[in-house]
C-alpha atoms as a PDB file:
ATOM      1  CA  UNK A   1      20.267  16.159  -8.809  1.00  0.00           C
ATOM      2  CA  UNK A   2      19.720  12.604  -9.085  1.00  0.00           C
ATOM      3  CA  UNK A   3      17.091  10.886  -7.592  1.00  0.00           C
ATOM      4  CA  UNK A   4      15.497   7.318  -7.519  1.00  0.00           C
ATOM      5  CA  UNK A   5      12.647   5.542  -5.819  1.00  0.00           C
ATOM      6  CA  UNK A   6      11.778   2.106  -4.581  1.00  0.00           C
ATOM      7  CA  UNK A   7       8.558   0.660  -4.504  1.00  0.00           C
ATOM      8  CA  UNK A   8       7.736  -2.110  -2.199  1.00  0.00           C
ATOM      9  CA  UNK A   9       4.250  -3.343  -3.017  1.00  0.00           C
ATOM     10  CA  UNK A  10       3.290  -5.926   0.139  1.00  0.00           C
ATOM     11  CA  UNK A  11      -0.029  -7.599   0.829  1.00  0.00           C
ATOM     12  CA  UNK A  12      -1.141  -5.384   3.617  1.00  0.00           C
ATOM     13  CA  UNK A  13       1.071  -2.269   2.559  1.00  0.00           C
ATOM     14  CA  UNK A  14       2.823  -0.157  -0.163  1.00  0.00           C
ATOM     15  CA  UNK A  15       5.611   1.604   1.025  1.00  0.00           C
ATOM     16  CA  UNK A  16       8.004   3.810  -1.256  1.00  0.00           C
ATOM     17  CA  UNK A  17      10.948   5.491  -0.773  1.00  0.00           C
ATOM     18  CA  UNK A  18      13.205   8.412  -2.316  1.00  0.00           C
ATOM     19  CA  UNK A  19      16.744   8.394  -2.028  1.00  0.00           C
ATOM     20  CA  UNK A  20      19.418  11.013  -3.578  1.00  0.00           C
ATOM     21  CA  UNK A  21      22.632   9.905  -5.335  1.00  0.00           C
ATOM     22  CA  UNK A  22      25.154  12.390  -5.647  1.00  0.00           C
ATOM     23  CA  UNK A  23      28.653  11.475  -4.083  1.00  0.00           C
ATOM     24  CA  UNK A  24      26.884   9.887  -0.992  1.00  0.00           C
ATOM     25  CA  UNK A  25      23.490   7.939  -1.080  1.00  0.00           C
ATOM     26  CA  UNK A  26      21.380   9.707   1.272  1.00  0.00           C
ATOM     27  CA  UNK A  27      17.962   9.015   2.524  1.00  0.00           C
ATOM     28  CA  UNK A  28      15.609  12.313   1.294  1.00  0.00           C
ATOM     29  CA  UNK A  29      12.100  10.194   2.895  1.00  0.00           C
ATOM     30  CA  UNK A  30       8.967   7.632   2.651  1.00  0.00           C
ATOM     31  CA  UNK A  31       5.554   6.990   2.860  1.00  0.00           C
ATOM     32  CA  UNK A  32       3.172   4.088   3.276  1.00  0.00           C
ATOM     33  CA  UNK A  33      -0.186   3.168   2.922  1.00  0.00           C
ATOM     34  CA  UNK A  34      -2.068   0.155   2.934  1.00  0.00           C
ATOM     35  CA  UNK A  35      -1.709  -1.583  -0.579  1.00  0.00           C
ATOM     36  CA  UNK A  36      -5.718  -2.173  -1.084  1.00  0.00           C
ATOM     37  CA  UNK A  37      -7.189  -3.789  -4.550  1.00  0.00           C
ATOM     38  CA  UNK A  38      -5.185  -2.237  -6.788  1.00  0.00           C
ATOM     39  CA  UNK A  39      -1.176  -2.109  -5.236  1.00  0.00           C
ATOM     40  CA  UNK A  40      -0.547   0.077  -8.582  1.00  0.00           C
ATOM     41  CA  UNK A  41      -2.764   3.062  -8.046  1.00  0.00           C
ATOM     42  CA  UNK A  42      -1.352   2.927  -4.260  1.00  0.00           C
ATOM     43  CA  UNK A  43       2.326   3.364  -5.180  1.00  0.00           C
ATOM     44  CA  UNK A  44       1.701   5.905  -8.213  1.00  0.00           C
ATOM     45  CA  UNK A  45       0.002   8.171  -6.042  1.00  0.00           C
ATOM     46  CA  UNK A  46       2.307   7.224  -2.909  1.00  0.00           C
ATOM     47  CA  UNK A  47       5.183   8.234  -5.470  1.00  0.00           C
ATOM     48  CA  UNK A  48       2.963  11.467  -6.830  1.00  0.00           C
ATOM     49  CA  UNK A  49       2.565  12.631  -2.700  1.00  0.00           C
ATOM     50  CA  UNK A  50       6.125  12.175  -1.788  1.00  0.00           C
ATOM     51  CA  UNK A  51       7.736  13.979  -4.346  1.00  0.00           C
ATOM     52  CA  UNK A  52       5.553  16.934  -4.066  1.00  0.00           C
ATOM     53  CA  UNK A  53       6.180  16.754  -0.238  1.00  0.00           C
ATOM     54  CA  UNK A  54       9.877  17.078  -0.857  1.00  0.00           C
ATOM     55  CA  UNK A  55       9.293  19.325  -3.785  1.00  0.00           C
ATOM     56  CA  UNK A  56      11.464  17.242  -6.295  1.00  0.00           C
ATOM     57  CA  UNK A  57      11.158  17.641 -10.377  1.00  0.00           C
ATOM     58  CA  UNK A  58       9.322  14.479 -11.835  1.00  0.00           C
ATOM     59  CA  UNK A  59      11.657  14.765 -14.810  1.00  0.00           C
ATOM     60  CA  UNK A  60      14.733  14.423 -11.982  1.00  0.00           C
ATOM     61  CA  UNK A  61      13.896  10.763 -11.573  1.00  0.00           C
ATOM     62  CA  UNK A  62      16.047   8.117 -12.836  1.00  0.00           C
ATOM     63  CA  UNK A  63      14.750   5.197 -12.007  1.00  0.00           C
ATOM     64  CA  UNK A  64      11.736   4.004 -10.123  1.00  0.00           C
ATOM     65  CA  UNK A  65      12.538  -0.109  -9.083  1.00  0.00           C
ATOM     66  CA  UNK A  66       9.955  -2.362  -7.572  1.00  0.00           C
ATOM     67  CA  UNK A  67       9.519  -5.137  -5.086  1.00  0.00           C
ATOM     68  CA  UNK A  68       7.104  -6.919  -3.157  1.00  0.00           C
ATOM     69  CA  UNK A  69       4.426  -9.503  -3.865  1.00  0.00           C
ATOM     70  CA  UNK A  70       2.931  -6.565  -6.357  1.00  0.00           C
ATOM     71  CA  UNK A  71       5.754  -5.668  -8.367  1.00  0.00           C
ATOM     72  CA  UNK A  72       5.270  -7.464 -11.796  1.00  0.00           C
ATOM     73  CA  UNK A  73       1.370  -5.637 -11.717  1.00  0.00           C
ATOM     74  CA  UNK A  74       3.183  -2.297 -12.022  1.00  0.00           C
ATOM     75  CA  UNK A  75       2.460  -0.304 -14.910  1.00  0.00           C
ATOM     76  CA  UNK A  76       4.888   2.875 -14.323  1.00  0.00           C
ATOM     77  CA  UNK A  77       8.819   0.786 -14.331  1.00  0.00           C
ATOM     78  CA  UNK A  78      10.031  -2.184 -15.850  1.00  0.00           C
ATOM     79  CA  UNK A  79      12.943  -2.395 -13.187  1.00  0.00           C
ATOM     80  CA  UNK A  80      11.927  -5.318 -10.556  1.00  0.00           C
ATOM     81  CA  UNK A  81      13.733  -7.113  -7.782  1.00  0.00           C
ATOM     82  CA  UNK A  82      12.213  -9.957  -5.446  1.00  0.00           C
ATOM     83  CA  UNK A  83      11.611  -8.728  -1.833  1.00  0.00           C
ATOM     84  CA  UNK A  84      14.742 -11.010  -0.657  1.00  0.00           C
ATOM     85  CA  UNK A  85      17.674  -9.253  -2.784  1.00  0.00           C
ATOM     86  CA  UNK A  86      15.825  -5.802  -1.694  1.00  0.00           C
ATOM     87  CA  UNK A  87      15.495  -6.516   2.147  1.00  0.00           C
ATOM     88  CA  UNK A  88      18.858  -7.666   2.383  1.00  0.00           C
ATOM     89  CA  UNK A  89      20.205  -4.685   0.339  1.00  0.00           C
ATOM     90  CA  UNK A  90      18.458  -2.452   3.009  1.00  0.00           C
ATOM     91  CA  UNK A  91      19.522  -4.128   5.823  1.00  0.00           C
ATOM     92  CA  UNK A  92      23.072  -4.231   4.336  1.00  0.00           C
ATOM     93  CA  UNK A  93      22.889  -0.741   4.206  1.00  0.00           C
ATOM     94  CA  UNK A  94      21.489   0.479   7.013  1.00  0.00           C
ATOM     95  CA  UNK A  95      24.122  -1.958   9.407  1.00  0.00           C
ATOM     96  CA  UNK A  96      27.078  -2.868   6.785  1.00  0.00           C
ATOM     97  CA  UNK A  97      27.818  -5.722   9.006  1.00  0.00           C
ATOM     98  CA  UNK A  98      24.552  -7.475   9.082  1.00  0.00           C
ATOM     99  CA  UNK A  99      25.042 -11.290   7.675  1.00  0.00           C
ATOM    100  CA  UNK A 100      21.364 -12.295   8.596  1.00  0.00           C
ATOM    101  CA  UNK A 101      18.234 -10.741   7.728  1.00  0.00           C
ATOM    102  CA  UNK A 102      14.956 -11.679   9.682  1.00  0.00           C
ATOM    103  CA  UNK A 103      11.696  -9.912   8.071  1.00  0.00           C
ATOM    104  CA  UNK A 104       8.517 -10.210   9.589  1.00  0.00           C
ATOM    105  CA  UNK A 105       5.652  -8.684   7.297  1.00  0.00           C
ATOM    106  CA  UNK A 106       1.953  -8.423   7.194  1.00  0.00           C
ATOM    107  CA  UNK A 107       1.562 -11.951   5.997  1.00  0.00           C
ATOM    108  CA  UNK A 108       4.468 -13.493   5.583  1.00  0.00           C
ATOM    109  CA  UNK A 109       7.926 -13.484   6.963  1.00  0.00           C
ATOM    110  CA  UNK A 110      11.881 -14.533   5.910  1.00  0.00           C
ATOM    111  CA  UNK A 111      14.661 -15.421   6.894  1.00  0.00           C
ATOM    112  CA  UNK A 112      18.001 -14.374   5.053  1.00  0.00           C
ATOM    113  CA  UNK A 113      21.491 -15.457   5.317  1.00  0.00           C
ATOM    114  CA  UNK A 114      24.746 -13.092   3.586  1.00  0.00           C
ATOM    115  CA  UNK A 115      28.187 -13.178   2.872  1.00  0.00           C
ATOM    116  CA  UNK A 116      30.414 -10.114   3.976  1.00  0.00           C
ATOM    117  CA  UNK A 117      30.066  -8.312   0.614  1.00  0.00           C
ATOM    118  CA  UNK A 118      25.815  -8.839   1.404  1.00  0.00           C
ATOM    119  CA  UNK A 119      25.191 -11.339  -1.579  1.00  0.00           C
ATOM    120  CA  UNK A 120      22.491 -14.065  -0.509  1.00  0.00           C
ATOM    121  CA  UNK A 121      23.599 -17.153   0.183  1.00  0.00           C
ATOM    122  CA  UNK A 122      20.123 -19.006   1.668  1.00  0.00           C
ATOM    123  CA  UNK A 123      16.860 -17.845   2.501  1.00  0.00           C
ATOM    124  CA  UNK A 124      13.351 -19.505   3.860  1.00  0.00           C
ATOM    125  CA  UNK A 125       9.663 -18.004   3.848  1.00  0.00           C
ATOM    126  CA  UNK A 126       6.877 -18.379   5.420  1.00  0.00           C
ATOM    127  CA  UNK A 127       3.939 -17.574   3.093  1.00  0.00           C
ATOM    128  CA  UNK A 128       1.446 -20.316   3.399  1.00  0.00           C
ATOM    129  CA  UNK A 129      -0.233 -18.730   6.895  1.00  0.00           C
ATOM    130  CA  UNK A 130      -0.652 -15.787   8.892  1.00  0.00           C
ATOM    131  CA  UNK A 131       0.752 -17.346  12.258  1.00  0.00           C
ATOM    132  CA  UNK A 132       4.053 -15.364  13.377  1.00  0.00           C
ATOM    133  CA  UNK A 133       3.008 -11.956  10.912  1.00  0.00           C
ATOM    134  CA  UNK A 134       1.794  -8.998  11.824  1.00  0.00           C
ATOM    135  CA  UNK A 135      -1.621 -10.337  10.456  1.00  0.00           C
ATOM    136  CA  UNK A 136      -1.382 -12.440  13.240  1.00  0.00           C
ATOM    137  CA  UNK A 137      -0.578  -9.462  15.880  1.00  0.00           C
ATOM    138  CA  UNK A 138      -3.435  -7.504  14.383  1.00  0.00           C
ATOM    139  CA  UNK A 139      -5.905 -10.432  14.927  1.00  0.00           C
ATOM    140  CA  UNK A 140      -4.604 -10.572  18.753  1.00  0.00           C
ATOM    141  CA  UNK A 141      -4.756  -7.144  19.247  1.00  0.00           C
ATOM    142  CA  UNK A 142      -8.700  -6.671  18.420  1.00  0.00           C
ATOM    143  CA  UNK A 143      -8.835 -10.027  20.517  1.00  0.00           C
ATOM    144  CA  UNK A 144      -7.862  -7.971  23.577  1.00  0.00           C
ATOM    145  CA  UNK A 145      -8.695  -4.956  22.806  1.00  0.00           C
ATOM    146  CA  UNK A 146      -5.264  -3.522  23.226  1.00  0.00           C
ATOM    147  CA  UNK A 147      -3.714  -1.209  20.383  1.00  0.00           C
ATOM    148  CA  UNK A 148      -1.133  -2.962  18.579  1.00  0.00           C
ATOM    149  CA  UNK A 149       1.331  -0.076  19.664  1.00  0.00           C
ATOM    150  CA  UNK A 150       1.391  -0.592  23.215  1.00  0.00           C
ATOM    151  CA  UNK A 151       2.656  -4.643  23.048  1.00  0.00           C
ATOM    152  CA  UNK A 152       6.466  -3.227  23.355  1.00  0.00           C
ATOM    153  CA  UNK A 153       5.188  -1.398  26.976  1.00  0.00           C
ATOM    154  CA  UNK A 154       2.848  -4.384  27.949  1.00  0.00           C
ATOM    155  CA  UNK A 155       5.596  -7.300  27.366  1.00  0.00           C
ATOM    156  CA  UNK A 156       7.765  -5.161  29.377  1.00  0.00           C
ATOM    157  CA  UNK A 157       5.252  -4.550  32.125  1.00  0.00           C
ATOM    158  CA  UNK A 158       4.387  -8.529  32.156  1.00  0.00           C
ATOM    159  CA  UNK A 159       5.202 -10.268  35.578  1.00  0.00           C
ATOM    160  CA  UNK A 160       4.119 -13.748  34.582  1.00  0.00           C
ATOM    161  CA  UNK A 161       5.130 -15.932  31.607  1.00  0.00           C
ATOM    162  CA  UNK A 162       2.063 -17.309  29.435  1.00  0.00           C
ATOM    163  CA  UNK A 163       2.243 -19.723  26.994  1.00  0.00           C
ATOM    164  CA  UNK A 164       0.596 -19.345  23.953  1.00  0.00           C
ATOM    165  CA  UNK A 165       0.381 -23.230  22.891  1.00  0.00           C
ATOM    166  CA  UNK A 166      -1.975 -23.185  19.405  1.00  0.00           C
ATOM    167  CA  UNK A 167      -0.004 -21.929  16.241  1.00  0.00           C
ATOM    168  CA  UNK A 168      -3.171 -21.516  13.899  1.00  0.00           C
ATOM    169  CA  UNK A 169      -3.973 -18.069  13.941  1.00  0.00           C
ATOM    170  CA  UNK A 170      -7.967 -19.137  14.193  1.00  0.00           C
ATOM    171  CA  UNK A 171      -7.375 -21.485  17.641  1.00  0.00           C
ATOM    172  CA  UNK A 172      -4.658 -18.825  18.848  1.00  0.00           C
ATOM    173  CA  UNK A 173      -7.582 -16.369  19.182  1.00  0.00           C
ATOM    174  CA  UNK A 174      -9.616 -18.692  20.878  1.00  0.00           C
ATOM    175  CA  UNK A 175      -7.185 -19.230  22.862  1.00  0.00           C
ATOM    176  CA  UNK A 176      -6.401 -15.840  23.714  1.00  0.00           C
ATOM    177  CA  UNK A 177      -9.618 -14.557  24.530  1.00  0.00           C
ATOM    178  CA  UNK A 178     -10.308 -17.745  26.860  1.00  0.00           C
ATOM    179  CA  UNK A 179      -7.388 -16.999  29.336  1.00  0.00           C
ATOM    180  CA  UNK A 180      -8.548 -13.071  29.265  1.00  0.00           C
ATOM    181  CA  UNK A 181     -11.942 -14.767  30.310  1.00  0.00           C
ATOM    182  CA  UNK A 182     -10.159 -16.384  32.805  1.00  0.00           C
ATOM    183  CA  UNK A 183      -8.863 -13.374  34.399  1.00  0.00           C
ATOM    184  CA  UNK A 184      -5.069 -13.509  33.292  1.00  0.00           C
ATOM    185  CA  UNK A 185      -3.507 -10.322  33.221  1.00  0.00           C
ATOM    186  CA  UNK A 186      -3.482  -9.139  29.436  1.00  0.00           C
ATOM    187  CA  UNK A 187      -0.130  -7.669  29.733  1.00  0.00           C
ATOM    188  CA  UNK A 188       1.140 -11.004  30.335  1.00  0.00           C
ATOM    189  CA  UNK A 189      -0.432 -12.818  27.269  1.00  0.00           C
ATOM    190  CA  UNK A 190       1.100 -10.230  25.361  1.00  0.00           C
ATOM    191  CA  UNK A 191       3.903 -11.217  26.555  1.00  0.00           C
ATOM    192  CA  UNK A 192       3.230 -14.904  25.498  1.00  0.00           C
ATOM    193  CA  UNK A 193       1.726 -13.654  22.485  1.00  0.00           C
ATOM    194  CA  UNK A 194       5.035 -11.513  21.125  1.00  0.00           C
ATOM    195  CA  UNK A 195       7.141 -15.092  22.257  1.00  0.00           C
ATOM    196  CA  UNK A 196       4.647 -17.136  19.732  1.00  0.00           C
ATOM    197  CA  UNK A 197       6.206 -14.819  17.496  1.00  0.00           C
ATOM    198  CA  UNK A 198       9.646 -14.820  18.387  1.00  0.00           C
ATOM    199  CA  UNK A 199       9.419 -18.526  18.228  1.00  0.00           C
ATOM    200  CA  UNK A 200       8.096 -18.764  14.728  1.00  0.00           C
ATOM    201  CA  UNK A 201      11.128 -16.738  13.564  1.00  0.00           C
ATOM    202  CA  UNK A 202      13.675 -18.312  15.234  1.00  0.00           C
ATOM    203  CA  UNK A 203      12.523 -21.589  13.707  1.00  0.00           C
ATOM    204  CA  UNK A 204      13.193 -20.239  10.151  1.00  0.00           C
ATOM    205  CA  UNK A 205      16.723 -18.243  11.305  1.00  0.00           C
ATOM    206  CA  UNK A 206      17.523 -21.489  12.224  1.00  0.00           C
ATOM    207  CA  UNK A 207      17.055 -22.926   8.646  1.00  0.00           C
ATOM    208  CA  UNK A 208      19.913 -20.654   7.361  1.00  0.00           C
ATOM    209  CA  UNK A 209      21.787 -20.672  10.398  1.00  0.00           C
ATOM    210  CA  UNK A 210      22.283 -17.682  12.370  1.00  0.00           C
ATOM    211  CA  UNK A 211      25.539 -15.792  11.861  1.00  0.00           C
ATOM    212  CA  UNK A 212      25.920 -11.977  13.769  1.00  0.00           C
ATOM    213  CA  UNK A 213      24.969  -9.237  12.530  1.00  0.00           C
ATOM    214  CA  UNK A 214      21.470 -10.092  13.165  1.00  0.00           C
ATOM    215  CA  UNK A 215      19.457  -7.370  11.473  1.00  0.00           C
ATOM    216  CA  UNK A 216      15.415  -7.082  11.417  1.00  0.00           C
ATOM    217  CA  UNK A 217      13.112  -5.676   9.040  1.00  0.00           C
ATOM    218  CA  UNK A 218       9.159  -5.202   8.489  1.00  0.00           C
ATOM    219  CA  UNK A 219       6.473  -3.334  10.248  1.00  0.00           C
ATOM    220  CA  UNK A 220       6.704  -6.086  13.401  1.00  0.00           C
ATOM    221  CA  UNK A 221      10.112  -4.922  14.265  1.00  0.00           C
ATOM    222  CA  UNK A 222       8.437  -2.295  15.554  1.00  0.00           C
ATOM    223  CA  UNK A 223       6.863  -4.162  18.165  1.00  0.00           C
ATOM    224  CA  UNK A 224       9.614  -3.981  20.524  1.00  0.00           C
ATOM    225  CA  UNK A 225       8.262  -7.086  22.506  1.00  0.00           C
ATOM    226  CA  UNK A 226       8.797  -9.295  19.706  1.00  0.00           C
ATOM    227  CA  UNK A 227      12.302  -8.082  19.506  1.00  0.00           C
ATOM    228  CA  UNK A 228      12.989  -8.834  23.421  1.00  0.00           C
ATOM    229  CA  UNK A 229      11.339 -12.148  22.831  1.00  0.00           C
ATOM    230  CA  UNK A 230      13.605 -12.984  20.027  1.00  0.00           C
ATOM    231  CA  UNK A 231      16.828 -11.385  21.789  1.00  0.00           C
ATOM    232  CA  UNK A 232      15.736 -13.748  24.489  1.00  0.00           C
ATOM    233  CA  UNK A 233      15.664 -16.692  22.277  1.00  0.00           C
ATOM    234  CA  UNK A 234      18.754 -16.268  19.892  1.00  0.00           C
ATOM    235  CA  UNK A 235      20.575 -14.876  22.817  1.00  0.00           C
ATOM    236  CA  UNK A 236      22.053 -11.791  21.281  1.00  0.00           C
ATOM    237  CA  UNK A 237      21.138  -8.301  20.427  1.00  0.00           C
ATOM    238  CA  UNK A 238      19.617  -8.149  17.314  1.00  0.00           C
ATOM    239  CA  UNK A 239      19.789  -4.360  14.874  1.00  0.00           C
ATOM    240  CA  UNK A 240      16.519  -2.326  14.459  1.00  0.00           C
ATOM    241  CA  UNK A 241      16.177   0.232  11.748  1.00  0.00           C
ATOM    242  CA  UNK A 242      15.295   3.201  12.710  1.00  0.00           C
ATOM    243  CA  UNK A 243      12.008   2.654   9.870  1.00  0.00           C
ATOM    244  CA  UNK A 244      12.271  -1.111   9.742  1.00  0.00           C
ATOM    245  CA  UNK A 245       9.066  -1.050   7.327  1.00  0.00           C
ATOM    246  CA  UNK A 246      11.179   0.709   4.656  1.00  0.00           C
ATOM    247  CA  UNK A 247      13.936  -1.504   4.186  1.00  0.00           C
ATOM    248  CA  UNK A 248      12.562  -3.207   1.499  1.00  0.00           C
ATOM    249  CA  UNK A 249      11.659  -0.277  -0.287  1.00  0.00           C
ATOM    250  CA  UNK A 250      15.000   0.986   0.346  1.00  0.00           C
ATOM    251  CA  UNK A 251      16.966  -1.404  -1.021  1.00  0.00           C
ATOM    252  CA  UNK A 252      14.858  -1.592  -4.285  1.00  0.00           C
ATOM    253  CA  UNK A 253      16.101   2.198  -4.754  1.00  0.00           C
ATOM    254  CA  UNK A 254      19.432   1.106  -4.145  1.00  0.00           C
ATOM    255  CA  UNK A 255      18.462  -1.292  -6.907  1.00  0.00           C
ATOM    256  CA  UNK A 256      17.765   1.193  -8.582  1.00  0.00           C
ATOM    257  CA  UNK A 257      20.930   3.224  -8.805  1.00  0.00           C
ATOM    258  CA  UNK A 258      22.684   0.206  -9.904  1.00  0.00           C
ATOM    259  CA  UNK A 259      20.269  -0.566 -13.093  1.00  0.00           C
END
């Protein structure tokens, strides 16, 4: 048996995954945890749990590959990849059509255009503030009080549109908890609030210039408001893992196979 891991080491979250090569590539499972001070001593023991979960031999391991904002810290490969190659590698995977890539993370987000054999041809970040990342969702969400899980159900539920004008993370909140002062229905400044998001994204898809298969990644494609709001916008359906926050991960052990 041949197995091999990917280690995606984010801000907010570590996330590895453990994949088994024999004639087919096949997906054996994952676990995250929030990255903390030291993003090195999260994925070893991430890495140590999972494979005694799945009851795999340590010495059956090829190769362990890295990624993330935390990958040259690691002390346990030398194999790294930067988060682009490895998110588009996922998402290449996962939907072998996919020719753009739209991540939204804890703290940043990306957007990434590929050819038909998955190659990168362009990409754009935003990584200098918190607006349109799941940092940003997180931030709203203690604003109002609402778990972060139930946006998908409360965009959906929304009868009015609200516009969520300030960008700045700081003056959104303000903003946010003003109009639940006011009385507006919080389901429907979710609404506006996912739509803030959508918006953000869409201005950096537009950078590389959309081309179908639209595929998202990160822990905010989970939000399934967010991905209305940006179906909305772009005007087409856009693919959703069924783990969206692995991708990355994934594709650095698809990385890894090839190393």
């Amino acid at each position: 048996m041949k197995y091999y891991i990917g280690v995606d080491i984010g801000s907010v979250a570590t996330k590895v995954v453990l994949i088994k090569n024999d004639s087919d590539v096949e997906f054996i499972g994952g676990k995250i945890s929030p990255t903390g001070s030291n993003g090195n001593f999260t994925a070893q023991k991430l890495i140590d749990d999972l494979i005694k979960e799945k009851n795999v031999d340590k010495n059956d391991i090829e190769k362990i590959l890295a990624t993330g904002y935390g990958r040259i810290n690691v002390s346990f490969t030398d194999l790294t990849k930067t988060e682009i190659s490895c998110h588009a590698k996922g998402a290449k995977f996962v939907f072998p059509k996919t020719k753009t890539v739209i991540d939204i993370g804890g703290q940043d987000s990306k957007a990434i255009k590929l050819n038909s054999n998955g190659d990168v041809l362009d990409f754009v970040m935003n990584d200098k503030c918190a607006a349109g990342t799941g940092r940003f969702l997180e931030v709203m969400s203690h604003a109002l009080q609402v778990n972060l899980s139930d946006f998908g159900k409360c965009h959906i539920e929304s009868k009015k549109d609200i516009q969520i004008s300030n960008i700045c993370t700081v003056f959104a909140e303000s903003e946010v908890i003003s109009l639940v002062s006011e009385g507006v229905d919080k389901r429907d400044i979710i609404k506006g609030i996912n739509y803030s998001i959508a918006k953000r994204a869409l201005t950096l898809l537009k950078r590389v210039n959309v081309e179908e298969e639209v595929t998202m990644t990160g822990g905010v494609a989970k939000n399934r408001g967010v991905v209305l709001a940006l179906e909305d916008l772009l005007k087409l359906k856009i693919n959703i893992p069924d783990i969206p926050e692995f991708i990355g991960a994934l594709g650095a052990a698809l990385y890894a196979i090839e190393s």
